[in-house]
PDB file of N, CA and C in Angstrom:
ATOM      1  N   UNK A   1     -32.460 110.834 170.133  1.00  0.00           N
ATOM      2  CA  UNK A   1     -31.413 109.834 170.284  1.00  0.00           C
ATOM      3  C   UNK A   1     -31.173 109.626 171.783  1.00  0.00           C
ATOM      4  N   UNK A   2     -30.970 108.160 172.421  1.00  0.00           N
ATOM      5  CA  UNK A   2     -31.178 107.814 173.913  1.00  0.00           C
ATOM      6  C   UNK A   2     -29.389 107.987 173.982  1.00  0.00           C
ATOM      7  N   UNK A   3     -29.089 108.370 175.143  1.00  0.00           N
ATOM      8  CA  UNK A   3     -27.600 108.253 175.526  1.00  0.00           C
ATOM      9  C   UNK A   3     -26.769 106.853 175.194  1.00  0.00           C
ATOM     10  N   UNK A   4     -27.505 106.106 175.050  1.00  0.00           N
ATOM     11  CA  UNK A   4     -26.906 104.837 174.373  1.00  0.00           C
ATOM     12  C   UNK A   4     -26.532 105.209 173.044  1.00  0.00           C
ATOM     13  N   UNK A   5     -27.039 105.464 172.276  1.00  0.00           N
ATOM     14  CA  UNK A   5     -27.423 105.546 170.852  1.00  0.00           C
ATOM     15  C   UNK A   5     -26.412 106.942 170.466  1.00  0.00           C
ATOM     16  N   UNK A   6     -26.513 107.345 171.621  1.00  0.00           N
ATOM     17  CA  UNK A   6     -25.508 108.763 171.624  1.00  0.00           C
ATOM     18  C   UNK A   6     -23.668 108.103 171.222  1.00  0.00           C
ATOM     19  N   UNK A   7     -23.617 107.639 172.568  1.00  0.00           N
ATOM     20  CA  UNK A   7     -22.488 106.812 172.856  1.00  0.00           C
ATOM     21  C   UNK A   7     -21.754 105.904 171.848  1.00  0.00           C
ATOM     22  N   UNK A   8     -22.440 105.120 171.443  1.00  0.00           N
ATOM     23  CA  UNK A   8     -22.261 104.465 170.565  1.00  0.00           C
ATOM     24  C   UNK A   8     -22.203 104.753 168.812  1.00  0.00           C
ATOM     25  N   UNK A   9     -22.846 105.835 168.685  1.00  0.00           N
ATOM     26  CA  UNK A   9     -22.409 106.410 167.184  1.00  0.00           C
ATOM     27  C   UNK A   9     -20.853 106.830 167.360  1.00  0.00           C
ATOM     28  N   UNK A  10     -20.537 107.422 168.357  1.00  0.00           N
ATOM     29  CA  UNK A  10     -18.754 108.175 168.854  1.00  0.00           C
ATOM     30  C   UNK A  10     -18.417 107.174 168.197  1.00  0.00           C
ATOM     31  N   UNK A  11     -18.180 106.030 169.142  1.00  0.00           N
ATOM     32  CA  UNK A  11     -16.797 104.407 168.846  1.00  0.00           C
ATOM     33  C   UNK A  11     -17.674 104.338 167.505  1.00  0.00           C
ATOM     34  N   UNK A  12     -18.891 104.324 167.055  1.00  0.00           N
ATOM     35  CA  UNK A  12     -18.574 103.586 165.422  1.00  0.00           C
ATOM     36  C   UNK A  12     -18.272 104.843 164.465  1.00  0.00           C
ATOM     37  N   UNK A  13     -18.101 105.950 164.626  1.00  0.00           N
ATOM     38  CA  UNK A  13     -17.099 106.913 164.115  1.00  0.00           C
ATOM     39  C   UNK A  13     -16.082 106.941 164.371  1.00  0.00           C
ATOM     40  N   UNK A  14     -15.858 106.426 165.670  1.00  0.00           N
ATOM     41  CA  UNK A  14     -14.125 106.295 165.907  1.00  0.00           C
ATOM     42  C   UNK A  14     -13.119 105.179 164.999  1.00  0.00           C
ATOM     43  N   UNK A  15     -14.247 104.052 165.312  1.00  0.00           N
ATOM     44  CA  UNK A  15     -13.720 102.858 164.186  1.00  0.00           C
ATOM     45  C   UNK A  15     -13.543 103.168 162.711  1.00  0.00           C
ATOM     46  N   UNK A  16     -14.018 104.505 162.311  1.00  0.00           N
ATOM     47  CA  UNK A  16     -13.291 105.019 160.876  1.00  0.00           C
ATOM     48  C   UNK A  16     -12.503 105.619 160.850  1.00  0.00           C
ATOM     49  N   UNK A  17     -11.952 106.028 161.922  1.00  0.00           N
ATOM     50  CA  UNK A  17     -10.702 107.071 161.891  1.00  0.00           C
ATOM     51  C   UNK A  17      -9.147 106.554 161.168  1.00  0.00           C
ATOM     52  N   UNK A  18      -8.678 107.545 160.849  1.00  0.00           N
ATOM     53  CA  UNK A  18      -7.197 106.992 161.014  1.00  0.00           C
ATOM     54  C   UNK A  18      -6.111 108.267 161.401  1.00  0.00           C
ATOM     55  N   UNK A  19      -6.927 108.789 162.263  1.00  0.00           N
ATOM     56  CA  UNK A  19      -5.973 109.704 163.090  1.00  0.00           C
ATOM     57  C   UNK A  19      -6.200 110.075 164.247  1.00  0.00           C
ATOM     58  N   UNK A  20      -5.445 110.862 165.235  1.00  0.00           N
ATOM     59  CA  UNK A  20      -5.711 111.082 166.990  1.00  0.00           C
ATOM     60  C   UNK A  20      -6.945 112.234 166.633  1.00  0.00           C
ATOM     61  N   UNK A  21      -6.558 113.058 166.281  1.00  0.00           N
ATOM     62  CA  UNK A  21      -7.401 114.411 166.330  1.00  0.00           C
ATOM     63  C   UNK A  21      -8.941 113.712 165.763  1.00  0.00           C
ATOM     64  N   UNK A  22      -9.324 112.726 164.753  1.00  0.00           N
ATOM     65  CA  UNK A  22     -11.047 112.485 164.542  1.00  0.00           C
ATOM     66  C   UNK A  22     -10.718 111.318 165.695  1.00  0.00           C
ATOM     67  N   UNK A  23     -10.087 110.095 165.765  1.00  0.00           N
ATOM     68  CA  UNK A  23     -10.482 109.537 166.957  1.00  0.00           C
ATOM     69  C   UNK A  23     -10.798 110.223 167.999  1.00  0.00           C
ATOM     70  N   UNK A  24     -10.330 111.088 168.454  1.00  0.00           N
ATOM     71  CA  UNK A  24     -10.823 111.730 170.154  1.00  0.00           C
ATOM     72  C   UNK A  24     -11.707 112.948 170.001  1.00  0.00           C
ATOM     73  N   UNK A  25     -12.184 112.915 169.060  1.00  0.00           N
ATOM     74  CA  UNK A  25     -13.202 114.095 168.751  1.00  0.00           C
ATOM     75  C   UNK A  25     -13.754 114.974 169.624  1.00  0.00           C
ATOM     76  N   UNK A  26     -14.429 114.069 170.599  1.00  0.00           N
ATOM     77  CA  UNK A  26     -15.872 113.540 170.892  1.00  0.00           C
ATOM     78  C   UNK A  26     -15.135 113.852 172.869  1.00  0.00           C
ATOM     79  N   UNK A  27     -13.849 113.710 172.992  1.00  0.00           N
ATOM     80  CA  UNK A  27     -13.400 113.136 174.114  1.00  0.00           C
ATOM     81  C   UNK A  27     -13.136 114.004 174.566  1.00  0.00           C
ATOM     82  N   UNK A  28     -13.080 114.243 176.239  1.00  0.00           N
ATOM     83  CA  UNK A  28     -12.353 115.433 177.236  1.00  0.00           C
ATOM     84  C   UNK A  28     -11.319 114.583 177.991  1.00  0.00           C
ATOM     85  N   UNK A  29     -10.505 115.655 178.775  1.00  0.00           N
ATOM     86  CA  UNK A  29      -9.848 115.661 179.125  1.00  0.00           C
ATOM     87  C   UNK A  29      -9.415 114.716 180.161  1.00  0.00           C
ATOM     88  N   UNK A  30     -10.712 114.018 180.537  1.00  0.00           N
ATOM     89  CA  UNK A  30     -10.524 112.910 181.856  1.00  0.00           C
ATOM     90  C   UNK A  30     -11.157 111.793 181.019  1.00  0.00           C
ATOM     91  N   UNK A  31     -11.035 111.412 179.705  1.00  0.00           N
ATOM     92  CA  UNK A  31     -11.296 110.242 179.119  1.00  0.00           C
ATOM     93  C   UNK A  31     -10.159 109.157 179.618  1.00  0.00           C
ATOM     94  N   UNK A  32     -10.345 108.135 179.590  1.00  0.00           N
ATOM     95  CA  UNK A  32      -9.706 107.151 179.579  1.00  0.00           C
ATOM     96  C   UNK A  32     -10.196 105.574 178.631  1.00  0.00           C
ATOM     97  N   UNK A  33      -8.892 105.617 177.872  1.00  0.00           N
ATOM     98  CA  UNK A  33      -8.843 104.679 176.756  1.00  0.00           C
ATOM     99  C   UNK A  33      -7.962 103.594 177.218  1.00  0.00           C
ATOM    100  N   UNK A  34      -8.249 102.555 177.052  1.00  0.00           N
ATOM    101  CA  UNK A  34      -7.233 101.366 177.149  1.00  0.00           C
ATOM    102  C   UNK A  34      -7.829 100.238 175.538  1.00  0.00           C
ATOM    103  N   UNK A  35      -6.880 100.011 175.449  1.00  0.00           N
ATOM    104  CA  UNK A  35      -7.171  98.453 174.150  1.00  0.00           C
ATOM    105  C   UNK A  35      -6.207  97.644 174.670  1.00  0.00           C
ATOM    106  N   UNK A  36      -6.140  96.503 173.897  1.00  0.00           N
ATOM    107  CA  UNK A  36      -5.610  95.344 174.077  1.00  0.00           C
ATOM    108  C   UNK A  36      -3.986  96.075 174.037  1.00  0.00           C
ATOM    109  N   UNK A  37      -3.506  95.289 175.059  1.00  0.00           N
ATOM    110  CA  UNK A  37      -1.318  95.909 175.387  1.00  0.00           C
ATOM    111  C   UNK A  37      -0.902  95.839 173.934  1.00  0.00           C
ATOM    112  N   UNK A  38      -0.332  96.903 173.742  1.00  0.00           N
ATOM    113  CA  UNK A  38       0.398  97.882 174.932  1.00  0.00           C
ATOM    114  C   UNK A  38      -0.300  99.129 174.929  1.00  0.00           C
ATOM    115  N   UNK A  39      -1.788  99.194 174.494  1.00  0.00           N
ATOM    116  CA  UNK A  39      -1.999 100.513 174.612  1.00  0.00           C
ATOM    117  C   UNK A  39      -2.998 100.691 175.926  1.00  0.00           C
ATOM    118  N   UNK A  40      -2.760 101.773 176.504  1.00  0.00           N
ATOM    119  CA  UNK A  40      -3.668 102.742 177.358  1.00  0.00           C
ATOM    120  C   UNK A  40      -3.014 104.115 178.163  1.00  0.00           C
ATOM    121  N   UNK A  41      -3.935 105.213 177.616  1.00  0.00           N
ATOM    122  CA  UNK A  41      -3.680 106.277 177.969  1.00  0.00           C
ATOM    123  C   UNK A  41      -5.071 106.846 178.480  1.00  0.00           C
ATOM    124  N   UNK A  42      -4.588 107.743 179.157  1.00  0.00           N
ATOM    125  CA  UNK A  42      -5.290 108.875 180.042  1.00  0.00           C
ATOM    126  C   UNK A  42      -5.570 110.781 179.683  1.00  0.00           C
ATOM    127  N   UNK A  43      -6.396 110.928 179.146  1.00  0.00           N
ATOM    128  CA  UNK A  43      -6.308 112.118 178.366  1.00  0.00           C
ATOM    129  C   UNK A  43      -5.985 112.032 177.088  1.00  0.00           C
ATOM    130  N   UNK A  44      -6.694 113.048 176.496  1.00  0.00           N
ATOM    131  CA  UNK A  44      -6.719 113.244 175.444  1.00  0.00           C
ATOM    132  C   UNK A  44      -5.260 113.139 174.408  1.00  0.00           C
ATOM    133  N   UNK A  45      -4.915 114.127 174.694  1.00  0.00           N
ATOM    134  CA  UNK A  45      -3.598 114.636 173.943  1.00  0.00           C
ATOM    135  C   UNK A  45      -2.679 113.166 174.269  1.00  0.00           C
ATOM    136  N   UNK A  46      -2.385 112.471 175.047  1.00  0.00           N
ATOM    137  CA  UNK A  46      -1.711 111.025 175.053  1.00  0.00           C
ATOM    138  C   UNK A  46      -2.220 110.279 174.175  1.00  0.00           C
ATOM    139  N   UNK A  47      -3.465 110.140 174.177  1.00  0.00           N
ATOM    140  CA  UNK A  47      -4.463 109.175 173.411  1.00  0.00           C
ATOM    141  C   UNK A  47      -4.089 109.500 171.453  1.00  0.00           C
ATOM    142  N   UNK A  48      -3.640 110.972 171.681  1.00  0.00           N
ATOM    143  CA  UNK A  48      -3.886 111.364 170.109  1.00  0.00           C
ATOM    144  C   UNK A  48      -2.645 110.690 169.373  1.00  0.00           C
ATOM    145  N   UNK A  49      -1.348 110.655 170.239  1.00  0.00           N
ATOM    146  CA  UNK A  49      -0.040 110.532 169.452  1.00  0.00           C
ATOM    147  C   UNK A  49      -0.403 108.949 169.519  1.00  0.00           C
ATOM    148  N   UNK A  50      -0.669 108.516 170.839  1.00  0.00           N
ATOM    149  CA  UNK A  50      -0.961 106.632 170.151  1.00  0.00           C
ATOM    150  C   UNK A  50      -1.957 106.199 168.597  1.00  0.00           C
ATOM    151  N   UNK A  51      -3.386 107.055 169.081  1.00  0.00           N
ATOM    152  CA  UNK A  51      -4.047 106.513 167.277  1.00  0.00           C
ATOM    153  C   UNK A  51      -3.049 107.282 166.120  1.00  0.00           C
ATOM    154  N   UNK A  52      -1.917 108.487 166.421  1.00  0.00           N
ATOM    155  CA  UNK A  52      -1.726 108.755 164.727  1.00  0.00           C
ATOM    156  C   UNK A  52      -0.266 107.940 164.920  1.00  0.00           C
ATOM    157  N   UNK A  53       0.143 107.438 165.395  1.00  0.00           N
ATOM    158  CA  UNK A  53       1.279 106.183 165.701  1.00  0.00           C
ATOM    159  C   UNK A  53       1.135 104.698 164.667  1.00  0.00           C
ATOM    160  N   UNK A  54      -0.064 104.391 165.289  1.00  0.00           N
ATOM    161  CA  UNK A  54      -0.278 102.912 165.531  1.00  0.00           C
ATOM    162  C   UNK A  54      -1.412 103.401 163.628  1.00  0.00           C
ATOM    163  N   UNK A  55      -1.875 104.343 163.236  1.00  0.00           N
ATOM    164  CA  UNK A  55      -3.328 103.942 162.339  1.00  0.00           C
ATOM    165  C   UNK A  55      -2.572 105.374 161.037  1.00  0.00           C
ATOM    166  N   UNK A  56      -1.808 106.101 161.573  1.00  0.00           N
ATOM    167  CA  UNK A  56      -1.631 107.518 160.821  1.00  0.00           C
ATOM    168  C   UNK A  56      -1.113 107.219 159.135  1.00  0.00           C
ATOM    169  N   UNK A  57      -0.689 106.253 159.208  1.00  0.00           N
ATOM    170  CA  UNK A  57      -0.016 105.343 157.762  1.00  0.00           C
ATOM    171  C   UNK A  57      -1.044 104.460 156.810  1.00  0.00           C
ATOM    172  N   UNK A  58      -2.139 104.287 157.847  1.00  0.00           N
ATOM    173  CA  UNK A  58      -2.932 103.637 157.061  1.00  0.00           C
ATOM    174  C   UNK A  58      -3.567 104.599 155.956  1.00  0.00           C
ATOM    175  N   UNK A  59      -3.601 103.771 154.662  1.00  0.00           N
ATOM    176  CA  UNK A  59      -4.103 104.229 153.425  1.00  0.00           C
ATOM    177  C   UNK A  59      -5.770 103.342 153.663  1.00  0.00           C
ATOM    178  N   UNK A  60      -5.813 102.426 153.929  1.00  0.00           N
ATOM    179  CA  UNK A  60      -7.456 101.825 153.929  1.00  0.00           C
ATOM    180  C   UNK A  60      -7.240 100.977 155.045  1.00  0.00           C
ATOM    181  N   UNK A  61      -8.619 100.692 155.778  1.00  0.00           N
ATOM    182  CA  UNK A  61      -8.936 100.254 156.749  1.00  0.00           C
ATOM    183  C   UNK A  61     -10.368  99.893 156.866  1.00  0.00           C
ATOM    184  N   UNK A  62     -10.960  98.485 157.138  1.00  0.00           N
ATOM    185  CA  UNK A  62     -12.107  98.431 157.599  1.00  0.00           C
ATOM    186  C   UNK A  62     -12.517  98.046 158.888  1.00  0.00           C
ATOM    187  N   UNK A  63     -12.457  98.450 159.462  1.00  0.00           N
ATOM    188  CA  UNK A  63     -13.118  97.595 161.109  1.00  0.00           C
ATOM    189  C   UNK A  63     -14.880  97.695 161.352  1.00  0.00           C
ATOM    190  N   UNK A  64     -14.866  96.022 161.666  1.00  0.00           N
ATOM    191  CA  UNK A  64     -16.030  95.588 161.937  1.00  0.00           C
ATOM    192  C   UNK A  64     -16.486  95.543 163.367  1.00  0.00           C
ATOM    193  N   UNK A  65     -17.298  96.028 163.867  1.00  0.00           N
ATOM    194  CA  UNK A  65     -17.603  95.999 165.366  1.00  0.00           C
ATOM    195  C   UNK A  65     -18.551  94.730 165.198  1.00  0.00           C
ATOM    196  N   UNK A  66     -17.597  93.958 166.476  1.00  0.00           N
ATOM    197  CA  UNK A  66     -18.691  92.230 166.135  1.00  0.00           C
ATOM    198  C   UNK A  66     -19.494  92.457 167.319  1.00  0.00           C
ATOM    199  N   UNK A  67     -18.904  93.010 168.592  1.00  0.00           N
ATOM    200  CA  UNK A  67     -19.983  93.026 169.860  1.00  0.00           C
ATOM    201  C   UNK A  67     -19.754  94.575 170.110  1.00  0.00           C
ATOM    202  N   UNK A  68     -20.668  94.892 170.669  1.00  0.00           N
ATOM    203  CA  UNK A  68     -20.504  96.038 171.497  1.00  0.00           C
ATOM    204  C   UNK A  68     -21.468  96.157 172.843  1.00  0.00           C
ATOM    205  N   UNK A  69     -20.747  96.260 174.100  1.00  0.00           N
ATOM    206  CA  UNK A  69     -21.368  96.351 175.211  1.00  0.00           C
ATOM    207  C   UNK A  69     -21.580  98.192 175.644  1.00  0.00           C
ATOM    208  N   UNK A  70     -22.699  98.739 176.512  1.00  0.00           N
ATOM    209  CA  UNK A  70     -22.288  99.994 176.880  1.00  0.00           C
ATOM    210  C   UNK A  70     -23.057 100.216 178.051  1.00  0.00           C
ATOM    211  N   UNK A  71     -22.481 100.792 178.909  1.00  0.00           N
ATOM    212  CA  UNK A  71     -22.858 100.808 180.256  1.00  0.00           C
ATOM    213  C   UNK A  71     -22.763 102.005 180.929  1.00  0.00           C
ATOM    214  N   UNK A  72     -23.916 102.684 181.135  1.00  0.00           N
ATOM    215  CA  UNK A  72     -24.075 104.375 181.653  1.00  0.00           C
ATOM    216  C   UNK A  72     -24.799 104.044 182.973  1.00  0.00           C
ATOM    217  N   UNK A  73     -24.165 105.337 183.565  1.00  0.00           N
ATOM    218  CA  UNK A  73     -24.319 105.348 185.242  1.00  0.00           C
ATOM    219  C   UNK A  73     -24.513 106.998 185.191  1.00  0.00           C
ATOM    220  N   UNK A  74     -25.315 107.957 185.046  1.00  0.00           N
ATOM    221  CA  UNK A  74     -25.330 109.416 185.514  1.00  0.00           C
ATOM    222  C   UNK A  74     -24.383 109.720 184.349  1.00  0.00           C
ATOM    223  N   UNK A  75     -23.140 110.604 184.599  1.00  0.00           N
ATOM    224  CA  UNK A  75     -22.388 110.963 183.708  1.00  0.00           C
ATOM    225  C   UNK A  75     -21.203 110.336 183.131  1.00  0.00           C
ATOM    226  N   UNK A  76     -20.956 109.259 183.247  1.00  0.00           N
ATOM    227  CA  UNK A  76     -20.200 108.552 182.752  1.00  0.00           C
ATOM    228  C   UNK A  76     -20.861 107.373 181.794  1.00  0.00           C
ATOM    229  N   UNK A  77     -19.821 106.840 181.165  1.00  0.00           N
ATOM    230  CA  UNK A  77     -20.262 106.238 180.421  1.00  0.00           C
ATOM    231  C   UNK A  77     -18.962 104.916 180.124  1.00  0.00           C
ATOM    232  N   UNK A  78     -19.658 103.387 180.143  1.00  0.00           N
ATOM    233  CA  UNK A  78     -18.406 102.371 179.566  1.00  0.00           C
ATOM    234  C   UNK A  78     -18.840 102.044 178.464  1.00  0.00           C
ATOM    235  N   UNK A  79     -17.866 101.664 177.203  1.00  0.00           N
ATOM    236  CA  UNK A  79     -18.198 100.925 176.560  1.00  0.00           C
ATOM    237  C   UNK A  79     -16.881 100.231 176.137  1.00  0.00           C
ATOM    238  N   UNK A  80     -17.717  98.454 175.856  1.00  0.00           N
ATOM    239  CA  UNK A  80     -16.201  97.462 175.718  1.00  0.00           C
ATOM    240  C   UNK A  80     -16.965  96.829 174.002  1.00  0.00           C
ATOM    241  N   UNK A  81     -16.074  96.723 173.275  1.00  0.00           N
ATOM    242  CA  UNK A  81     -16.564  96.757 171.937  1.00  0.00           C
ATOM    243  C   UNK A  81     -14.949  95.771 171.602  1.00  0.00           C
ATOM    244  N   UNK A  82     -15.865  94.476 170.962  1.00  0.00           N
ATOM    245  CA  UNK A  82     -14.983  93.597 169.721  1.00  0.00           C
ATOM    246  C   UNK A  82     -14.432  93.971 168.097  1.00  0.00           C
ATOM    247  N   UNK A  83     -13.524  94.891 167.961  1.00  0.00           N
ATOM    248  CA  UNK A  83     -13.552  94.673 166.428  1.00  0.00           C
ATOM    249  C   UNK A  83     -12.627  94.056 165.651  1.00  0.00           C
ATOM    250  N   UNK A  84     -13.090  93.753 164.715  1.00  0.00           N
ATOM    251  CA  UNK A  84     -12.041  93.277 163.718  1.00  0.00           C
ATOM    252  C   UNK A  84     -11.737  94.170 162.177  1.00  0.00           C
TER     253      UNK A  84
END
């Protein structure tokens, strides 16, 4: 599996989540998440109380990833992803 392919299985496991602890699985401590306002946090443990906030109630959910961009440099990694 290429670091792309790496990367990108995370967010389309993340897009099934409906809680902080499986959304940030995958994530350390100097992650940084932003989505569309009002959310963006810095670290993990911030990141967790926003997804079980905003998704922790959900009984069903489907999200469709329509685009996904991803962009690696050495050890980092971006990715900007459309879903619905």
């Amino acid at each position: 599996m290429t670091d792309k392919e790496c990367v990108e299985s995370i967010i389309k496991d993340s897009a099934k989540s409906f809680s902080g602890e499986q959304s940030t699985k995958h994530w350390t401590n100097k992650t940084i998440w932003f989505d569309a306002a009002p959310y963006a946090c810095i670290g993990k443990e911030n990141a967790k109380h926003v997804f079980d906030e905003a998704f922790g109630n959900l009984q069903t959910c489907t999200v469709k990833i329509i685009d996904m961009r991803t962009f690696i440099n050495g050890n980092s990694a971006l990715v900007c992803s459309v879903q619905r």
